[in-house]
Protein backbone atom coordinates (compact mmCIF):
# COMPACT_ATOMS: atom_id res chain seq x y z
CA UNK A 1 0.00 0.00 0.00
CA UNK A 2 3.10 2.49 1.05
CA UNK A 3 4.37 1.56 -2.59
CA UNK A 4 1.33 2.25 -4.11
CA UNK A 5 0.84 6.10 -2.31
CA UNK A 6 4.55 6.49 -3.06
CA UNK A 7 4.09 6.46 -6.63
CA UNK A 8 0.84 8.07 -6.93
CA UNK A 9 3.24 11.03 -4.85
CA UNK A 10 5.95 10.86 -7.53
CA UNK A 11 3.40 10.62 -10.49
CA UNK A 12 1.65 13.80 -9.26
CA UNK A 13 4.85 15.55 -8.66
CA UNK A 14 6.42 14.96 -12.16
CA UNK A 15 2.86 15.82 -13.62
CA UNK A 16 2.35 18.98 -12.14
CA UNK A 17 5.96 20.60 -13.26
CA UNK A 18 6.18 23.21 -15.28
CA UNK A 19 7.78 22.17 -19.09
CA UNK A 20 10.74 23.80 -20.02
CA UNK A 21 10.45 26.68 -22.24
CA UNK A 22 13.00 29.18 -24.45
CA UNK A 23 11.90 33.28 -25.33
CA UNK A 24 12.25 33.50 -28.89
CA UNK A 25 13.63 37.13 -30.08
CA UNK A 26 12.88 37.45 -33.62
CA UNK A 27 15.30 34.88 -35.40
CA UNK A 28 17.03 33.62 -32.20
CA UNK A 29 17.01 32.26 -28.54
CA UNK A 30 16.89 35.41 -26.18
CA UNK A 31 20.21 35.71 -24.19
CA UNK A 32 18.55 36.46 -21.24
CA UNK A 33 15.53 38.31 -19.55
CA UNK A 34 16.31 41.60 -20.47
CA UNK A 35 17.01 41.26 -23.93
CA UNK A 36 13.45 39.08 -24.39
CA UNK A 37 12.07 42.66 -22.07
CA UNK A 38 14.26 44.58 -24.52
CA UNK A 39 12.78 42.96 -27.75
CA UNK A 40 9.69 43.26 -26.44
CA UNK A 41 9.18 46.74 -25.40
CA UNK A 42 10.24 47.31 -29.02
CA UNK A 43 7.97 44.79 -31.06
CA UNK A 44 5.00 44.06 -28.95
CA UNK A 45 5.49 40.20 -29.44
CA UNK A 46 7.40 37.79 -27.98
CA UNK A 47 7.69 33.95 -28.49
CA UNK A 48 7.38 31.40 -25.99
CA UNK A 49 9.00 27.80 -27.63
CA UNK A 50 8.20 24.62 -25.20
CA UNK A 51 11.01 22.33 -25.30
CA UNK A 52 9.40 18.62 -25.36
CA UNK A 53 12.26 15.93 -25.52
CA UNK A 54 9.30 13.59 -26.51
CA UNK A 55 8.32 14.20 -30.14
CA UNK A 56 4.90 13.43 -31.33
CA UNK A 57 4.01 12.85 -34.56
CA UNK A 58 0.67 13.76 -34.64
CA UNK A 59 -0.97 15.97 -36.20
CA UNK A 60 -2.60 18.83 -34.58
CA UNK A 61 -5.27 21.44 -35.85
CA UNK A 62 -3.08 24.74 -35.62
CA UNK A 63 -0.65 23.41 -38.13
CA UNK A 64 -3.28 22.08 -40.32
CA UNK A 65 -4.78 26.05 -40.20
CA UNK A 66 -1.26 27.61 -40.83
CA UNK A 67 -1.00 26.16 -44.57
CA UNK A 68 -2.24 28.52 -47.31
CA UNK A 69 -2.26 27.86 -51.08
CA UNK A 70 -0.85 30.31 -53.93
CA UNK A 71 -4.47 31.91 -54.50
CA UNK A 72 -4.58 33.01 -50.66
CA UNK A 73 -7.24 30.68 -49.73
CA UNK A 74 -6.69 28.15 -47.09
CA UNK A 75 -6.26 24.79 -47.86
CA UNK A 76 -6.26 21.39 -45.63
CA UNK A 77 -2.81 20.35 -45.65
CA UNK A 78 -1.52 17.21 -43.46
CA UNK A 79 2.15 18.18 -43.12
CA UNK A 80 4.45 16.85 -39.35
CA UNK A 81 4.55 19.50 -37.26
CA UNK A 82 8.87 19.69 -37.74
CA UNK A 83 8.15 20.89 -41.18
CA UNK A 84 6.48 23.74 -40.28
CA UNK A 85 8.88 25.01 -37.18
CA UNK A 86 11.31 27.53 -38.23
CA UNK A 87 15.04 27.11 -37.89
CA UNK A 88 16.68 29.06 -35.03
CA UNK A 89 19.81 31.09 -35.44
CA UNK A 90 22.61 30.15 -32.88
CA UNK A 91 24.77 33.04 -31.78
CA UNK A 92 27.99 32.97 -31.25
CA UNK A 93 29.85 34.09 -28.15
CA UNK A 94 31.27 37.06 -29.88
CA UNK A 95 27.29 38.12 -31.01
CA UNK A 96 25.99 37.07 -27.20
CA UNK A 97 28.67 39.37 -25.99
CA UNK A 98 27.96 42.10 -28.17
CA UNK A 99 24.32 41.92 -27.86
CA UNK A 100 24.84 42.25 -24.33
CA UNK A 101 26.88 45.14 -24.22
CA UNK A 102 24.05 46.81 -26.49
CA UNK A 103 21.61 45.86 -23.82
CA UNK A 104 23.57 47.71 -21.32
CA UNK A 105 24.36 50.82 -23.32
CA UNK A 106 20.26 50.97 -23.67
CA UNK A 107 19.36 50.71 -20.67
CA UNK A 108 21.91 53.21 -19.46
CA UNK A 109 20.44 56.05 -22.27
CA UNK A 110 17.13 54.82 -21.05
CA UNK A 111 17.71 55.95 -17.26
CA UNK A 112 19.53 58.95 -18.71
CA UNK A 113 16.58 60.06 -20.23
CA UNK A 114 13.97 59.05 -17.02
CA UNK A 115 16.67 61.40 -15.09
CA UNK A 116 16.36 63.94 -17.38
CA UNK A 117 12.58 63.31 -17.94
CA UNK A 118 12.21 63.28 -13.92
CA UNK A 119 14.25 66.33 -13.45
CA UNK A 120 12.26 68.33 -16.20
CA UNK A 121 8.88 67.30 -14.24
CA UNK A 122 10.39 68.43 -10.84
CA UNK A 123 11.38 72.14 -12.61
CA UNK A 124 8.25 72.34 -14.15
CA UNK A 125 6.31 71.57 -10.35
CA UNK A 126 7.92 73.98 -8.83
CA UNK A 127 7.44 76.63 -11.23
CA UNK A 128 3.08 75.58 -11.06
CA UNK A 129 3.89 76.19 -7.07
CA UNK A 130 5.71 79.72 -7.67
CA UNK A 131 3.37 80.74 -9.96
CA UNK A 132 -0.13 79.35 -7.22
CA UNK A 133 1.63 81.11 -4.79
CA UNK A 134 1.78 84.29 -6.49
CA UNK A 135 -1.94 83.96 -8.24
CA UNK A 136 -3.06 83.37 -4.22
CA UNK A 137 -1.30 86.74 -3.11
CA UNK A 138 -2.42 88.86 -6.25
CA UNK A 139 -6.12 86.78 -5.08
CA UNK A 140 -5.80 87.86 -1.28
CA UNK A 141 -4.69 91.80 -2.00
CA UNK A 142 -7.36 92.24 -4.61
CA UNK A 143 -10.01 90.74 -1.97
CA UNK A 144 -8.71 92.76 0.49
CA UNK A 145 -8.87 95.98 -1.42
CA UNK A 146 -12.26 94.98 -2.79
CA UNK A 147 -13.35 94.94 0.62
CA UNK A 148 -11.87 98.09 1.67
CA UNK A 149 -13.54 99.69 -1.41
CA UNK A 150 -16.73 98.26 -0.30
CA UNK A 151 -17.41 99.34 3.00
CA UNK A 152 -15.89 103.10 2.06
CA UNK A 153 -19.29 102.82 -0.86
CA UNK A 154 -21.55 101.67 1.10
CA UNK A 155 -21.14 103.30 4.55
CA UNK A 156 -21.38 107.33 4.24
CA UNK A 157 -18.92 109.04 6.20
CA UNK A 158 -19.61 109.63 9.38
CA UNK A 159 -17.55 111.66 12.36
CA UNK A 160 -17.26 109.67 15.01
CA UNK A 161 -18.98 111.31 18.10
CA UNK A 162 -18.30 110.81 22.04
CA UNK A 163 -21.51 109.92 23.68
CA UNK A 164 -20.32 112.11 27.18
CA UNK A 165 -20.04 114.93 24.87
CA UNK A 166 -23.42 115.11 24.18
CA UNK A 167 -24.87 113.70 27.98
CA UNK A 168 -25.07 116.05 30.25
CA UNK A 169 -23.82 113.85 33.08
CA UNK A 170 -21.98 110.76 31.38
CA UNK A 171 -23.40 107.83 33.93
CA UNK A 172 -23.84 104.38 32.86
CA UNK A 173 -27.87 105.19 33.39
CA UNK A 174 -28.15 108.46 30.99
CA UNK A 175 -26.14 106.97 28.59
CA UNK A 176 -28.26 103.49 28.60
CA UNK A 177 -31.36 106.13 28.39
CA UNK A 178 -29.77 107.79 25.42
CA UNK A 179 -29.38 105.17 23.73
CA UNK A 180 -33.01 103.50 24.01
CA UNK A 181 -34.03 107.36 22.99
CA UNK A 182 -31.97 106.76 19.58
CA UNK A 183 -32.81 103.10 19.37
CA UNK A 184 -36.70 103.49 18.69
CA UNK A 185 -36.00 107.26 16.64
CA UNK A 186 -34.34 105.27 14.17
CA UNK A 187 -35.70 101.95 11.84
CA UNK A 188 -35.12 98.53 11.74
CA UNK A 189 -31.49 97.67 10.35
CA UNK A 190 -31.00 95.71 7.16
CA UNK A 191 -29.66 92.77 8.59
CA UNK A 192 -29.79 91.27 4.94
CA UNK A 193 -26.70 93.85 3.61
CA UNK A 194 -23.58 92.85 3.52
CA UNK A 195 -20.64 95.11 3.93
């Protein structure tokens, strides 16, 4: 029974592995990750090749569907699937080498430019802030002078007069009298107007 559950283990282990796979850049293997990021951020496709040791020979639909005839119209074809796959250039050292060195000298102009880039946006903040700031201040003195023009329209002006001056006796109870006189000579304020 152990034996059994042992293998059913290893069965379900080697069944649920990945398969081994190769990025295709254009007519070759990719080098490595950042030349298949590289390739592409430049051509909006990339090629994923599974590597199957086991070759099958049958047929399958999507290979049937690739063949065309001369007159453009598709046409059933039963071809082996190895017929169909295209050849892969292998690069030598010397071209792996150099295509890595072209990798780095791209991604260094690349950060060059996000510095740059970066910077620019940073200048260009800082000018929006300078130029808020002052658009707040020109804001606040216009307010402030629109108010000041206000309440010199709308108020007439008036001399300021010393209540004592007019009282014969200046006591808290003439003065409180003189005012309820002047309080029901004059109307109702407009509560409504703003100054």
């Amino acid at each position: 029974m152990k034996k059994i559950l042992l293998l059913f283990v290893i069965l379900l282990i080697y069944g649920c592995n990945k398969p081994k796979t190769v990025l295709i850049c254009g007519d070759h293997v990719c080098i490595n990750k950042a030349e298949a990021q590289q390739y592409f951020e430049d051509n909006l496709t990339l090629e994923v090749q599974v590597i199957n040791k086991k070759r099958s020979k049958e047929i399958d639909l999507v290979e049937l569907n690739l063949k065309t005839n001369s007159d453009g119209k598709k046409e059933i074809a039963i071809l082996n699937k190895d017929k169909t796959n295209e050849n892969l250039k292998i690069l030598s050292n010397k071209e792996i080498e150099r295509k890595k060195a072209e990798l780095k000298k791209r991604k260094k102009t690349k950060k060059e430019k996000n510095e740059k880039i970066k910077k620019q946006k940073e200048v260009k903040l800082v000018k929006l802030k300078e130029k808020k700031i002052e658009k707040k201040n020109i804001k606040i003195k216009n307010q402030n002078n629109a108010l000041k023009k206000k309440k010199n329209a709308n108020k007439p002006y008036q001399e300021i007069v010393d209540v004592c001056t007019i009282l014969e006796k200046c006591t808290i109870d003439e003065i409180s009298q003189y005012l309820i006189k002047k309080g029901k000579e004059e109307k109702f304020p407009n509560i409504t107007k703003r100054e």
